[in-house]
Protein backbone atom coordinates (compact mmCIF):
# COMPACT_ATOMS: atom_id res chain seq x y z
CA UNK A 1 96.32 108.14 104.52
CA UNK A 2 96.98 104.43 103.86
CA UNK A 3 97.06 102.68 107.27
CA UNK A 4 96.90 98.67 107.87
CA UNK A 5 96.10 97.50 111.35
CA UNK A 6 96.63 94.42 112.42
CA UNK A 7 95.78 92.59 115.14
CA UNK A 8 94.94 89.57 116.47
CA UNK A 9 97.40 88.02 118.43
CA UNK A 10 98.38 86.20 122.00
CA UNK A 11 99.51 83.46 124.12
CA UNK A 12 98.40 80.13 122.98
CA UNK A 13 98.95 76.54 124.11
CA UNK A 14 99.88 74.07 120.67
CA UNK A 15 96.81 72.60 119.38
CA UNK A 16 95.23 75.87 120.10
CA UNK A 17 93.64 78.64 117.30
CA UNK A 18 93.65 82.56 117.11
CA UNK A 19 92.44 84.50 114.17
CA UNK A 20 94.02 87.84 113.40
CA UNK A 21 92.55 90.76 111.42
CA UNK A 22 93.97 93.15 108.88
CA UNK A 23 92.02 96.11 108.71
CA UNK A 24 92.96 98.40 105.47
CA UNK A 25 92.02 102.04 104.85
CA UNK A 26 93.07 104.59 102.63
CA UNK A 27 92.98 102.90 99.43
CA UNK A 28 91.09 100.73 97.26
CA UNK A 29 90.78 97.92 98.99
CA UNK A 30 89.79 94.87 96.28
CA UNK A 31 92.64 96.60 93.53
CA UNK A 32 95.33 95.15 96.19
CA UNK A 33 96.47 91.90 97.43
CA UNK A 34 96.87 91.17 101.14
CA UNK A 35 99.32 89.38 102.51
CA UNK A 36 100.54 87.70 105.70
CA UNK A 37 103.86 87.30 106.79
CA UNK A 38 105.83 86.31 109.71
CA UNK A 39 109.15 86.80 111.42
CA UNK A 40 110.60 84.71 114.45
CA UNK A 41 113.53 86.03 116.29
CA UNK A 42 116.76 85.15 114.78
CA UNK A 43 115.06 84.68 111.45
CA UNK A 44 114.25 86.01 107.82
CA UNK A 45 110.72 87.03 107.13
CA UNK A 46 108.46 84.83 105.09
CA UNK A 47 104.96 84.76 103.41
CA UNK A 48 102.44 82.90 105.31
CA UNK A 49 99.29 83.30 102.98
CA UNK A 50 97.80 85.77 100.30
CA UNK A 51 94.98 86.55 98.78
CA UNK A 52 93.51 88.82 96.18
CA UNK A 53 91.14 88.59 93.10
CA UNK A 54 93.88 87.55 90.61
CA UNK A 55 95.04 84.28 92.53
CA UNK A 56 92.73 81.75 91.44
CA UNK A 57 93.62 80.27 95.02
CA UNK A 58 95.32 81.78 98.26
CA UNK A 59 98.77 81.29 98.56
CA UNK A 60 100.28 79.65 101.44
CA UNK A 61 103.32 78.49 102.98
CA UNK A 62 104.26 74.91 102.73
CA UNK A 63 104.45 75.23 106.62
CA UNK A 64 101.24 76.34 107.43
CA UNK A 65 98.35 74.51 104.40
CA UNK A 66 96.12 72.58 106.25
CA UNK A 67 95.92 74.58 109.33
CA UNK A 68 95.89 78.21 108.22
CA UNK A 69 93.06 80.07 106.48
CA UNK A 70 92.90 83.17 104.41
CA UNK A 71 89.52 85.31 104.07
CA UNK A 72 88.50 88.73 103.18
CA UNK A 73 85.67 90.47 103.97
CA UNK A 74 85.54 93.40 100.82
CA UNK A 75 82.94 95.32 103.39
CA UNK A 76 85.02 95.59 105.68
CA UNK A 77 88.12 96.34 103.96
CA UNK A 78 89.40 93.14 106.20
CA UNK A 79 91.23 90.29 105.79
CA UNK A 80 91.07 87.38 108.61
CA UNK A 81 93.61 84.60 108.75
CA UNK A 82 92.25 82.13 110.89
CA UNK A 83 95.21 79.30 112.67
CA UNK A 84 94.36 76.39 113.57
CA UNK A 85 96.88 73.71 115.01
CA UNK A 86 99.13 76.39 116.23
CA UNK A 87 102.91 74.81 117.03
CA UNK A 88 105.63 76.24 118.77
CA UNK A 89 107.31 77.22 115.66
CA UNK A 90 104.78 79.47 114.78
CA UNK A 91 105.48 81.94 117.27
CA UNK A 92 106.46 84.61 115.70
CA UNK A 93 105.40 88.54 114.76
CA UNK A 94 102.87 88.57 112.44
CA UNK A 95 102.23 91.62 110.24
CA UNK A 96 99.96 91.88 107.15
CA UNK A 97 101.12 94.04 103.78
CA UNK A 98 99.20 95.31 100.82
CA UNK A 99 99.98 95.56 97.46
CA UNK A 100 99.24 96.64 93.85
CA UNK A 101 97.51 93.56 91.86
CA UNK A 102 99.44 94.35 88.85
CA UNK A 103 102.30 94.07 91.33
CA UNK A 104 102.15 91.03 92.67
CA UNK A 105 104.67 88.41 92.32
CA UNK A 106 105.25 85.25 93.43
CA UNK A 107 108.46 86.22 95.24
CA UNK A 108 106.93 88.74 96.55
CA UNK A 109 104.43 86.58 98.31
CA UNK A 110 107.06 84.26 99.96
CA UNK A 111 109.52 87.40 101.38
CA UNK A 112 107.47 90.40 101.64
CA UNK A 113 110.19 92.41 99.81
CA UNK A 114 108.40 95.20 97.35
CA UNK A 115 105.27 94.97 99.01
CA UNK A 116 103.87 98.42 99.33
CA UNK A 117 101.86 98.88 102.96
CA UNK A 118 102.52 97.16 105.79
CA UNK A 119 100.79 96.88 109.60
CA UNK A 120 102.69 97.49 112.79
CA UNK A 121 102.84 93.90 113.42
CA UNK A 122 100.87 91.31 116.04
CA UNK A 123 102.74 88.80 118.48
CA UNK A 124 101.69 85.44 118.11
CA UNK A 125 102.74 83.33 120.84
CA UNK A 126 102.34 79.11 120.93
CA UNK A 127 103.80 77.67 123.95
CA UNK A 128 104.57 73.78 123.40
C-alpha cells in the first residue's frame, strides 16, 4: 500500500522555524519526486518546493527561496522541508505528494494537479 505521512507542523511566532517530514512507503522511493504544497483558507493550492533526482536543483516557490529548504533522506524514504523565517502568510495546510519521475512537470510542481500520492496534510500555523 502506498501511504505518505506527513507531519511536522504547529503554532509558530514570525521569525520562527519548523521542519516537517514526509515519510513514503509502498513504492520506490528515489523513482519519484516529492513535493510540497500548501493551501490557505480561501485559496488555490500551490507548490512550495520539489525535489527528485532529475531536477538538477529543487524547485521552489518565488514566495518561499531563501527561507525554505528541501532534503531527502533516500534511507529513510523521507523528505524534510525545513522553514525558516516563517510569516503570517505562510499559514497554511501543508501536505506532501509523490510522483512518477517520468511524470513530472513543471506545472505540476506549482499546482499539485496530476500528482499521484498525496499525505493527509499538516497545519502550519505563524502568528504575526
Amino acid at each position: 500500500e502506498v501511504q505518505l505521512v506527513d507531519s511536522g507542523g504547529g503554532l509558530v511566532q514570525a521569525g520562527g522555524s519548523l521542519r516537517l517530514s514526509c515519510v513514503a512507503s509502498g513504492f520506490t522511493f528515489a523513482g519519484y519526486a516529492i513535493g510540497w504544497f500548501r493551501q490557505a483558507p480561501g485559496k488555490e493550492r500551490e507548490g512550495v518546493s520539489c525535489i527528485s533526482t532529475t531536477l538538477h536543483w529543487p524547485y521552489y516557490a518565488d514566495s518561499v527561496k531563501g527561507r525554505f529548504t528541501i532534503s531527502s533522506d533516500n534511507a529513510k524514504n523521507t523528505v524534510y522541508l525545513q522553514m525558516d523565517d516563517l510569516k503570517p502568510e505562510d499559514t497554511a495546510v501543508y501536505y506532501c505528494a509523490a510522483v512518477n519521475l517520468l511524470g513530472l512537470t513543471i506545472p505540476m510542481m506549482k499546482t499539485g494537479n496530476g500528482m499521484e500520492y498525496w499525505g493527509k496534510g499538516t497545519l502550519v500555523t505563524v502568528s504575526a
